[in-house]
C-alpha atoms as a PDB file:
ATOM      1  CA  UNK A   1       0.000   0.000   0.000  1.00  0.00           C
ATOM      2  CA  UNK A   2       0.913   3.372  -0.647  1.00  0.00           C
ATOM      3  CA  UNK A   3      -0.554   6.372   1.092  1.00  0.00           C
ATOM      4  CA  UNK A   4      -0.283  10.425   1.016  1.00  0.00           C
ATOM      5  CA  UNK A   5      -1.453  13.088   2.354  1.00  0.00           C
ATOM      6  CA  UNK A   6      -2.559  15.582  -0.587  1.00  0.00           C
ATOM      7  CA  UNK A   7      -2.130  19.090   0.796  1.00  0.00           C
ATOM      8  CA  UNK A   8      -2.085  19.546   4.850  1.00  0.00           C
ATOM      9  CA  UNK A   9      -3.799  21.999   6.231  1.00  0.00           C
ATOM     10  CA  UNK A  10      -2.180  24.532   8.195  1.00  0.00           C
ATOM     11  CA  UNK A  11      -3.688  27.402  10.389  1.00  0.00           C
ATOM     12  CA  UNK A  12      -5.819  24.150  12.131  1.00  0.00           C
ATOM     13  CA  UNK A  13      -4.633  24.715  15.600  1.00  0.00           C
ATOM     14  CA  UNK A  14      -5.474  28.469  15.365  1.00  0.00           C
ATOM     15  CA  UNK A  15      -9.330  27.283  13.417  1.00  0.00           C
ATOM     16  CA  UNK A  16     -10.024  24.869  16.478  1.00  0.00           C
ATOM     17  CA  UNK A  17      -9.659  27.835  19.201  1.00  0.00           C
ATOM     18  CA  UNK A  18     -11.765  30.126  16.916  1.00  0.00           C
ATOM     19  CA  UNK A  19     -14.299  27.688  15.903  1.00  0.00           C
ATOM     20  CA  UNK A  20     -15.077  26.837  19.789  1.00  0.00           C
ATOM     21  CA  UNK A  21     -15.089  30.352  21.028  1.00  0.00           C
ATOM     22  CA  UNK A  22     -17.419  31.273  17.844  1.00  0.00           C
ATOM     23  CA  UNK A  23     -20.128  31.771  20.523  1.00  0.00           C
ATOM     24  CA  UNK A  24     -18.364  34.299  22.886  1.00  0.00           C
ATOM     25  CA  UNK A  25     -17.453  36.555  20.359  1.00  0.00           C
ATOM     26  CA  UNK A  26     -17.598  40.189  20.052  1.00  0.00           C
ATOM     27  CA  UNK A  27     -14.106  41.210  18.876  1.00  0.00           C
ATOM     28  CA  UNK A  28     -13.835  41.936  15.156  1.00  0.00           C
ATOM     29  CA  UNK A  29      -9.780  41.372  15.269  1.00  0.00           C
ATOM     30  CA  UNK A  30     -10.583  37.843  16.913  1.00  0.00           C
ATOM     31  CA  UNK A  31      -8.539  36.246  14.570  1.00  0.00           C
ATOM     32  CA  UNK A  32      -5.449  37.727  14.439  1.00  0.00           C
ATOM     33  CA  UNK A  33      -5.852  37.682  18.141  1.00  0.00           C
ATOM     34  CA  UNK A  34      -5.622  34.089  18.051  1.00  0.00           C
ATOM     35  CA  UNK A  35      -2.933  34.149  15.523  1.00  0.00           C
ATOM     36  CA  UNK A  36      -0.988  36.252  17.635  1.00  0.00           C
ATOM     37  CA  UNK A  37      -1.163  33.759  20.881  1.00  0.00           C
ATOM     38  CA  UNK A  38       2.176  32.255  21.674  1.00  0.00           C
ATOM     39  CA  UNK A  39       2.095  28.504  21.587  1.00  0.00           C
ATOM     40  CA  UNK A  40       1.563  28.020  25.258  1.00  0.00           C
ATOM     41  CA  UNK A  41      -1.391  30.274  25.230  1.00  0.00           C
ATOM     42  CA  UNK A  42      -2.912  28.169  22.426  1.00  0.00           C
ATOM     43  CA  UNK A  43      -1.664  24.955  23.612  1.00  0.00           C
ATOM     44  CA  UNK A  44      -4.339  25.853  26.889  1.00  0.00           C
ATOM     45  CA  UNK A  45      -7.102  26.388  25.124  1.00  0.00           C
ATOM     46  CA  UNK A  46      -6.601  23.414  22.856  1.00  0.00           C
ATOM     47  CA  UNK A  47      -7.175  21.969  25.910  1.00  0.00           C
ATOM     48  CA  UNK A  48     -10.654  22.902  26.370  1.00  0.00           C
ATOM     49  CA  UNK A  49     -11.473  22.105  22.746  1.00  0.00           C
ATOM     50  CA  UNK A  50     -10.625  18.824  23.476  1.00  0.00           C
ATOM     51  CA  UNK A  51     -12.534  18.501  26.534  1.00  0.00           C
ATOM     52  CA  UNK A  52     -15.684  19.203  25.737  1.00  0.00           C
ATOM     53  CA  UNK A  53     -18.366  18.211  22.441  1.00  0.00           C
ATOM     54  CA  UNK A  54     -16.520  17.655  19.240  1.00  0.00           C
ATOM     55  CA  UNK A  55     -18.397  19.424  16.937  1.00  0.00           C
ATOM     56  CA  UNK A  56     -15.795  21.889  16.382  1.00  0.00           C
ATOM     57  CA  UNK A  57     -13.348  19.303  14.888  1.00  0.00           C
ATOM     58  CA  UNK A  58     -15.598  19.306  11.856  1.00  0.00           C
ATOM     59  CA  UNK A  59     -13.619  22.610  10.729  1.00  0.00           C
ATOM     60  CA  UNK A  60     -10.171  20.532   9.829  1.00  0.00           C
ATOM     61  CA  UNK A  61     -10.047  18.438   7.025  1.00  0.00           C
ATOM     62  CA  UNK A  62      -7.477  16.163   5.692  1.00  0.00           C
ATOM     63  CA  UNK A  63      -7.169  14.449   1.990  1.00  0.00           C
ATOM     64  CA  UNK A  64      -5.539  11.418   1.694  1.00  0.00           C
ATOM     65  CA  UNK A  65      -4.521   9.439  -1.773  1.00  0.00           C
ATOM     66  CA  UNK A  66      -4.994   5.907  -0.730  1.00  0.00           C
ATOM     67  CA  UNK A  67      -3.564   3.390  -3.462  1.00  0.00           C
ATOM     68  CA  UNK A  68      -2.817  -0.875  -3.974  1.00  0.00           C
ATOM     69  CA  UNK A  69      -5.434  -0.819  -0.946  1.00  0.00           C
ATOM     70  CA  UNK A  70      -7.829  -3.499  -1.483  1.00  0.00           C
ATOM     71  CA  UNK A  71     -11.895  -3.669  -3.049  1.00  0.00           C
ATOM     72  CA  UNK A  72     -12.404  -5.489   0.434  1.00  0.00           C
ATOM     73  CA  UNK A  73     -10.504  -2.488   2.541  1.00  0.00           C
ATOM     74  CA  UNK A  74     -12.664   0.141   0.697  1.00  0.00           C
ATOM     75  CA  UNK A  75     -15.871  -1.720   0.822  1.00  0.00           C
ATOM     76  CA  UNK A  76     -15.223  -0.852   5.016  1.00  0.00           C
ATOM     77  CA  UNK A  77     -13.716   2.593   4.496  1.00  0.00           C
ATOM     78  CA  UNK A  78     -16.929   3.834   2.312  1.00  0.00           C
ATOM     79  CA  UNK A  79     -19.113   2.499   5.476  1.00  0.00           C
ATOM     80  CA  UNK A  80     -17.639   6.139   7.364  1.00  0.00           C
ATOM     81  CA  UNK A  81     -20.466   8.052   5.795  1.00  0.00           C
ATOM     82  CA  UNK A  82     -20.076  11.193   7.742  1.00  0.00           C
ATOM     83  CA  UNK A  83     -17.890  14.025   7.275  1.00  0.00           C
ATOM     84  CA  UNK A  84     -16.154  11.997   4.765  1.00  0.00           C
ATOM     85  CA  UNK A  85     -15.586  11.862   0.711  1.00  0.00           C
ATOM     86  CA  UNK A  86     -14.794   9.557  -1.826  1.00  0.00           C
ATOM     87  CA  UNK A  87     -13.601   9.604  -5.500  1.00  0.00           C
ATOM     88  CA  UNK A  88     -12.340   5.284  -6.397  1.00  0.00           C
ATOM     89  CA  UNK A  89     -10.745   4.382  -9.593  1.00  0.00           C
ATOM     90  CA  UNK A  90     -13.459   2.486 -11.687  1.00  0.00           C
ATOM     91  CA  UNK A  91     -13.747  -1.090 -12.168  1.00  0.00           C
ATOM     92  CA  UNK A  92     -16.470  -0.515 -14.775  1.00  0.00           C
ATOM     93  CA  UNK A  93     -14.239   1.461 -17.201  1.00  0.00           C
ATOM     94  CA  UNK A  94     -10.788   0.775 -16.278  1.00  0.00           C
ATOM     95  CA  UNK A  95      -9.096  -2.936 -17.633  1.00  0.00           C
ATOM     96  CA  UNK A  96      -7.215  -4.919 -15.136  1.00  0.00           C
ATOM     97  CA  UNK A  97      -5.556  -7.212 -17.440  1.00  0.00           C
ATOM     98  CA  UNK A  98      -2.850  -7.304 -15.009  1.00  0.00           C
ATOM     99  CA  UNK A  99      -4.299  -6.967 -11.671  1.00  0.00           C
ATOM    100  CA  UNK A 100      -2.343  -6.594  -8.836  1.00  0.00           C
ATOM    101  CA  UNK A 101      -3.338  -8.250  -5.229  1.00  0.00           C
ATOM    102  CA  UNK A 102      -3.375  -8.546  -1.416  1.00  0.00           C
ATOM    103  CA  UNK A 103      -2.152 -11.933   0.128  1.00  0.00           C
ATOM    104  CA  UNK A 104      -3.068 -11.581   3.687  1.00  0.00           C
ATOM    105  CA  UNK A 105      -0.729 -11.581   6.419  1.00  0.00           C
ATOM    106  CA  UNK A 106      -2.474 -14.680   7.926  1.00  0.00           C
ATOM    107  CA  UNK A 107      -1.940 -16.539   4.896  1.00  0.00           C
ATOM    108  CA  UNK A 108       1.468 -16.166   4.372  1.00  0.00           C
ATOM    109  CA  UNK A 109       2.621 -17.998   7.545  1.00  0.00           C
ATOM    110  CA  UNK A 110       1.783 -21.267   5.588  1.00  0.00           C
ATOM    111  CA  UNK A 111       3.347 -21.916   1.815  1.00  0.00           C
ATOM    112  CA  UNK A 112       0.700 -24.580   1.182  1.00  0.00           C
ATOM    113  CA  UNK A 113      -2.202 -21.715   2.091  1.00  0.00           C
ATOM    114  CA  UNK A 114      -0.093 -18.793  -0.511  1.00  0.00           C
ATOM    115  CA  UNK A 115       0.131 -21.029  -3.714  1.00  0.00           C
ATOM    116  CA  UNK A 116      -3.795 -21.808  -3.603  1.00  0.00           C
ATOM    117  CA  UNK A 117      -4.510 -18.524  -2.939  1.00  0.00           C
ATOM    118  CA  UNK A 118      -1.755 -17.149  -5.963  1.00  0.00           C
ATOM    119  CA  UNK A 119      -3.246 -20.348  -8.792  1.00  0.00           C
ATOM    120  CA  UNK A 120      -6.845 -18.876  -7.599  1.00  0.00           C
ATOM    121  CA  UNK A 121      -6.039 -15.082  -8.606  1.00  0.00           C
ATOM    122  CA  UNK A 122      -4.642 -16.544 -11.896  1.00  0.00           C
ATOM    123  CA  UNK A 123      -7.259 -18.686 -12.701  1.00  0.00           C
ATOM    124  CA  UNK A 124      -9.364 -15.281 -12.078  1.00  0.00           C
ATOM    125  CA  UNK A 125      -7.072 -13.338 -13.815  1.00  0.00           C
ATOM    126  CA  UNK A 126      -7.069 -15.946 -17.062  1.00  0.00           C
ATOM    127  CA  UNK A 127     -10.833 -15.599 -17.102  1.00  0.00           C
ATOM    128  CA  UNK A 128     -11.343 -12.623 -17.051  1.00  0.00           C
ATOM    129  CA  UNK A 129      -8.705 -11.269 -19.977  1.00  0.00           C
ATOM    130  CA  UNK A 130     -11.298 -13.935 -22.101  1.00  0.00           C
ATOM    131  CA  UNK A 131     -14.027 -12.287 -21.384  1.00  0.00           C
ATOM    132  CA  UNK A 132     -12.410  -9.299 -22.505  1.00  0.00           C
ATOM    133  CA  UNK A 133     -10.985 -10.955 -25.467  1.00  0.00           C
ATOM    134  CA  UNK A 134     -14.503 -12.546 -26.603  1.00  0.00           C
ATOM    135  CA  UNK A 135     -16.013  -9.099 -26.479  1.00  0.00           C
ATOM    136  CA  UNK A 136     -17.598  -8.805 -23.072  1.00  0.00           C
ATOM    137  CA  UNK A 137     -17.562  -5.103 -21.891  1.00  0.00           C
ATOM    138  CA  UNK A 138     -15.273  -4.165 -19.061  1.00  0.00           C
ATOM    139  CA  UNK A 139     -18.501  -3.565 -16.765  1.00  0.00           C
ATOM    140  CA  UNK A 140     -19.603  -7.005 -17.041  1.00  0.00           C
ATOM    141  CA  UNK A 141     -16.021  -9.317 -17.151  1.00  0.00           C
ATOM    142  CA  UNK A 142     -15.437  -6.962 -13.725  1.00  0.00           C
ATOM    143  CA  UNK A 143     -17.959  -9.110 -12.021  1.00  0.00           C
ATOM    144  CA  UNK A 144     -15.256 -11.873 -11.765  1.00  0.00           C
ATOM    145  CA  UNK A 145     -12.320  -9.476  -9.962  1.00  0.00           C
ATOM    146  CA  UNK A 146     -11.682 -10.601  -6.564  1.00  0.00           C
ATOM    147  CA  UNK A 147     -12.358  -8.670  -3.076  1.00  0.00           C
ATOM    148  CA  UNK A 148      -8.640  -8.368  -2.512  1.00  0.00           C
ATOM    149  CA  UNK A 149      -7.812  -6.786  -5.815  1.00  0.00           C
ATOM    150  CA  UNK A 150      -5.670  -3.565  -5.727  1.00  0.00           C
ATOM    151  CA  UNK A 151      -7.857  -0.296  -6.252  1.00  0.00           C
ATOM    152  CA  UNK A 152      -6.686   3.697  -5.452  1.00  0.00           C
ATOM    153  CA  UNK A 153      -9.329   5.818  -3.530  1.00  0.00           C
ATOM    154  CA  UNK A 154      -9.165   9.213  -2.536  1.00  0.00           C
ATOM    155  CA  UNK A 155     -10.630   9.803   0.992  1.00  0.00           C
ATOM    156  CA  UNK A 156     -11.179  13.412   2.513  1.00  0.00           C
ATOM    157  CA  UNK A 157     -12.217  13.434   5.907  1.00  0.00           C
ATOM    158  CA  UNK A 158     -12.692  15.616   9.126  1.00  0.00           C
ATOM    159  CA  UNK A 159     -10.891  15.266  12.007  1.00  0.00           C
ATOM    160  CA  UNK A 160     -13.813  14.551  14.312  1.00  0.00           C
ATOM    161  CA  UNK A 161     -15.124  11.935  11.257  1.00  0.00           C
ATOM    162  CA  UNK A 162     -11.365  10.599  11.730  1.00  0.00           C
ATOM    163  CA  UNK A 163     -11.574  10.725  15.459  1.00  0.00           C
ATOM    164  CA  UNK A 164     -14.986   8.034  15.007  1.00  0.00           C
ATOM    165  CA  UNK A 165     -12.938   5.990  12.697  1.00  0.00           C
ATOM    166  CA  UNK A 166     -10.184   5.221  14.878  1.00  0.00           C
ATOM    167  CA  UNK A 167     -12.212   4.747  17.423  1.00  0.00           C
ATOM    168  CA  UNK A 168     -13.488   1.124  15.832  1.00  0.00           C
ATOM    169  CA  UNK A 169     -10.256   0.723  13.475  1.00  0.00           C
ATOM    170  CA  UNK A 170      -7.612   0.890  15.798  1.00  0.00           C
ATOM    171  CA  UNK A 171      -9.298  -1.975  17.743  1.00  0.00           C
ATOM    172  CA  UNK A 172      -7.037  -4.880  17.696  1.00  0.00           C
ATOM    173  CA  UNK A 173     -10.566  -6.655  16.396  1.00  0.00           C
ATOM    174  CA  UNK A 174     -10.162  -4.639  13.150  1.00  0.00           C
ATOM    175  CA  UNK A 175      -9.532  -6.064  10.096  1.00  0.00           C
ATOM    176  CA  UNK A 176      -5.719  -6.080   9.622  1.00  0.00           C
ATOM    177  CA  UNK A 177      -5.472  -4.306   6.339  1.00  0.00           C
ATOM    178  CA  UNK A 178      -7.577  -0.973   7.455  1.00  0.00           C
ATOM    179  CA  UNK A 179      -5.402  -1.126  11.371  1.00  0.00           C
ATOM    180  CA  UNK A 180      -2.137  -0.903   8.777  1.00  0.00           C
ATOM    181  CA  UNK A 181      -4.146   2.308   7.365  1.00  0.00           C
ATOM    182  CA  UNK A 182      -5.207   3.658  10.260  1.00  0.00           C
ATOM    183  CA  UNK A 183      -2.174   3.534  12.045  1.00  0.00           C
ATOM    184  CA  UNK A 184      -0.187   5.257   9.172  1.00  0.00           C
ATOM    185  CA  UNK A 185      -2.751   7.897   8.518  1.00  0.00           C
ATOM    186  CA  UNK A 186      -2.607   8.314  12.577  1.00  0.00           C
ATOM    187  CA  UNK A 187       1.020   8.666  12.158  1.00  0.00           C
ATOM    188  CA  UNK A 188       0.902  11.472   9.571  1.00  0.00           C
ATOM    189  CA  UNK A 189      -1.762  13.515  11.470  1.00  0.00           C
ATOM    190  CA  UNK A 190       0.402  13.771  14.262  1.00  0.00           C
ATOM    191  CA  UNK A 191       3.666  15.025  12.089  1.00  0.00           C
ATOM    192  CA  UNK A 192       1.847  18.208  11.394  1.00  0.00           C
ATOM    193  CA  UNK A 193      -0.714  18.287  14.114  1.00  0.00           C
ATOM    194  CA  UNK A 194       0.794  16.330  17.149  1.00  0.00           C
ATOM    195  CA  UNK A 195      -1.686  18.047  19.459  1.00  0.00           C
ATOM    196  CA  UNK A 196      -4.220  15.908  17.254  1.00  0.00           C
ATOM    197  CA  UNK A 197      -3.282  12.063  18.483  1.00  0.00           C
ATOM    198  CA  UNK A 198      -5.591  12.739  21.541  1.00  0.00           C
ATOM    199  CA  UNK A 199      -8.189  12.691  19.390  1.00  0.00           C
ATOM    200  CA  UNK A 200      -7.283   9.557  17.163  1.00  0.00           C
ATOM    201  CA  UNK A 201      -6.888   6.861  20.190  1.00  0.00           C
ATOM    202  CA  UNK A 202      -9.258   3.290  19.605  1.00  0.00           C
ATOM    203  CA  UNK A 203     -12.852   3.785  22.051  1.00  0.00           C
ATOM    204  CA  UNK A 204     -11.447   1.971  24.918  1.00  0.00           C
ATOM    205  CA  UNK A 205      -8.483   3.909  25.094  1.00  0.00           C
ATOM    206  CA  UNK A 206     -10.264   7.736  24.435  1.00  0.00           C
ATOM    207  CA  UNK A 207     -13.743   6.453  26.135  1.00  0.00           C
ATOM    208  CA  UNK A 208     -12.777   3.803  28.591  1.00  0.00           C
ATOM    209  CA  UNK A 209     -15.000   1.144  27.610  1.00  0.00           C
ATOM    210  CA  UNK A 210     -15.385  -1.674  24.451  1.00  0.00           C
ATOM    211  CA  UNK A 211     -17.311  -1.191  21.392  1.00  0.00           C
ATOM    212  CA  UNK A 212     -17.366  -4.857  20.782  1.00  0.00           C
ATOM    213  CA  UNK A 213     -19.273  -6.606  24.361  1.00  0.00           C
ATOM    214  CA  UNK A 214     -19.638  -9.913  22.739  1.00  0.00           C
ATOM    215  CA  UNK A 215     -15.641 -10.092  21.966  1.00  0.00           C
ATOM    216  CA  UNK A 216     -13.701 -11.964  24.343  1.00  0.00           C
ATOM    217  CA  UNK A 217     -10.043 -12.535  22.774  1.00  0.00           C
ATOM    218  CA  UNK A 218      -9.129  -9.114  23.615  1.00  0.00           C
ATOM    219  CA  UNK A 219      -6.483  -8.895  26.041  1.00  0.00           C
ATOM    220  CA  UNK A 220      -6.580  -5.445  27.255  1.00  0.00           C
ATOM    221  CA  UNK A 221     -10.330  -6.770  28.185  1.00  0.00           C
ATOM    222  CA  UNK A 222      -8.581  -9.124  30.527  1.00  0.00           C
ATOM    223  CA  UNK A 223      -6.422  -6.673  32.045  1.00  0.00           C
ATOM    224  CA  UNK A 224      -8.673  -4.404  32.670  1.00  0.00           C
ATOM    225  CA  UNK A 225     -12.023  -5.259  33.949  1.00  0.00           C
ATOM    226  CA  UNK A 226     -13.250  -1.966  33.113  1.00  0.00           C
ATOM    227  CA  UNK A 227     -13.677  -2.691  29.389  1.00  0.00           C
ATOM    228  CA  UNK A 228     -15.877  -5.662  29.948  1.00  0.00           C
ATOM    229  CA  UNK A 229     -19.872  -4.935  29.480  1.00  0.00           C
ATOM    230  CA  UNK A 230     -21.460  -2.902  32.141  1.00  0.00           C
ATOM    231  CA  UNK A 231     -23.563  -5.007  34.515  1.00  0.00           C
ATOM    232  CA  UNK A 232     -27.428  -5.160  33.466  1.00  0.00           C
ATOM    233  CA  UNK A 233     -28.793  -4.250  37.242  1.00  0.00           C
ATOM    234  CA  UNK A 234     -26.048  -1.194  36.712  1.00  0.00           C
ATOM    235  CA  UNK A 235     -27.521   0.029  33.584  1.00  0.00           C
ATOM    236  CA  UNK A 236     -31.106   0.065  34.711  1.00  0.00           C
ATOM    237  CA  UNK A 237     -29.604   2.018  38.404  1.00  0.00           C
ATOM    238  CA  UNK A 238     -27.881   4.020  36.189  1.00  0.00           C
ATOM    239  CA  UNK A 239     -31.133   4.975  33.765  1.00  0.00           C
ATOM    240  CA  UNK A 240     -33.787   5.211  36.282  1.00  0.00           C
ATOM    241  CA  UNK A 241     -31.500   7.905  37.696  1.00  0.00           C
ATOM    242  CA  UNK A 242     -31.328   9.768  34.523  1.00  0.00           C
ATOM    243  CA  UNK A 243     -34.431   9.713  34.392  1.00  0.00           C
ATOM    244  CA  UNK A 244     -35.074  11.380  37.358  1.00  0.00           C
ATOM    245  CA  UNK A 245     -32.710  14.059  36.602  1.00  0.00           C
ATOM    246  CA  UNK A 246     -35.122  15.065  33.800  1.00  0.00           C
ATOM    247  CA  UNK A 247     -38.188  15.230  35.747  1.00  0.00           C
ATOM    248  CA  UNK A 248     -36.525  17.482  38.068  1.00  0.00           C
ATOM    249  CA  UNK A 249     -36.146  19.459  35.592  1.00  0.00           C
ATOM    250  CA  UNK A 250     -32.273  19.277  35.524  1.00  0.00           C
ATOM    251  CA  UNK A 251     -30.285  21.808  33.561  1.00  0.00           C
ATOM    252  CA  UNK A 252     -26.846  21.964  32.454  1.00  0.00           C
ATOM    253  CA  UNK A 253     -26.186  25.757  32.263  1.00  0.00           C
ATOM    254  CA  UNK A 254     -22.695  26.414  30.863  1.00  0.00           C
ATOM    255  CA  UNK A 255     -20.377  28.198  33.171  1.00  0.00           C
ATOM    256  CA  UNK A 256     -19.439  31.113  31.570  1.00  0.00           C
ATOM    257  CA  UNK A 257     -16.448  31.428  29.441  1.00  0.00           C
ATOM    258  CA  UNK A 258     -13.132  33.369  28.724  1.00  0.00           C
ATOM    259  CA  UNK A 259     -13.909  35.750  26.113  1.00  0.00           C
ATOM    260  CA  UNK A 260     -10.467  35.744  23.655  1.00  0.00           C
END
């Protein structure tokens, strides 16, 4: 796999602090007065960006160029529907006469396991340059192509958008093809925004608690009894008590805020 990120975005740091204190505002030069904040001052109020509701994350965007990633990688990358864009090279109008692909890492620990899996993608391979040769349009023969075939996407996503993605793909129960992704795209956030990795941690790491309750193998869920599923009698003490919050008519008013 290849990957790159098309055109950083600078100025993010300085967009964050505006972007959260949007609200308070009342300074027309509020800008440049963030601009003009020395690293430590911005550094501080970072920190209350990232302590409180993500919404202003939505304001910095990266682009990545994603390419010899698999079908079967993007058909899970294309399931991040928010905040996120995609432009994939075509199958339907673009030959693969020569198709590259993706032997798994699991495979590869057994010789016996690799040549099946190699004479399958050239039987594939075989049939479908036929096709092609009898006549049958690239749309149709591309029905044959295999999940693990080589493809290039272009992905453009937020940072909170990223944020939800790592939350689920950094788990050691993701698939190992989009953890290798994840963990280099992690890895190239945080050479131009290192203040960013805070935000790009797997749930039970950033949330303290397991997205997956009916997984077992995992063996920070055996060190830690924290990340195993909340007891039932818990969840019920913990929602009737909600619930009378609400009918007392409970309400968060915001302490009120620095104004930069």
């Amino acid at each position: 796999m290849n990957i790159q990120m098309i055109n950083p975005p600078t100025l993010s740091k300085e967009l964050l602090i505006l972007s959260k204190n949007t609200r308070h505002l009342s300074n027309a030069d509020v800008w440049d007065r963030i601009c003009a904040m020395s690293e430590e001052e911005k550094d501080a109020e970072l920190k209350y960006v990232f302590g409180t509701i993500s919404s202003s994350w939505e304001f910095v965007n990266y682009t990545f160029l994603l390419q010899d990633v698999t079908r079967g990688f993007t058909h899970q990358l294309v399931r991040h529907r928010a905040g996120t864009a995609f432009a994939q090279q075509s199958m339907r109008v673009t030959a693969a006469e020569s198709f590259r692909y993706f032997v798994p890492d699991n495979l590869e620990k057994d010789d016996f396991h690799v040549a099946i899996y190699d004479a399958t993608m050239t039987n594939i391979q075989d049939g479908y340059n036929v096709l092609l040769h009898k006549g049958v349009d690239i749309q149709d023969a591309r029905g044959v192509l295999p999940t693990n075939i080589c493809t290039n996407i272009l992905f453009g996503v937020n940072l909170r958008a990223l944020s939800t993605l790592m939350e689920t793909r950094l788990c050691v129960r993701a698939q190992g093809e989009f953890q290798q992704v994840a963990l280099i795209m992690r890895e190239m956030v945080k050479e131009i925004h290192p203040w960013a990795a805070q935000a790009l941690l797997p749930i039970c790491v950033s949330k303290g608690y397991c997205a997956f309750s009916n997984y077992e193998e995992c063996a920070l869920k055996r060190k830690y009894p924290h990340l195993q599923p909340v007891d039932e009698n818990l969840k019920i003490d913990t929602a009737n008590d909600w619930l009378k919050l609400m009918e007392a008519g409970y309400s968060p008013q915001p302490k009120q805020q620095s104004i930069i």
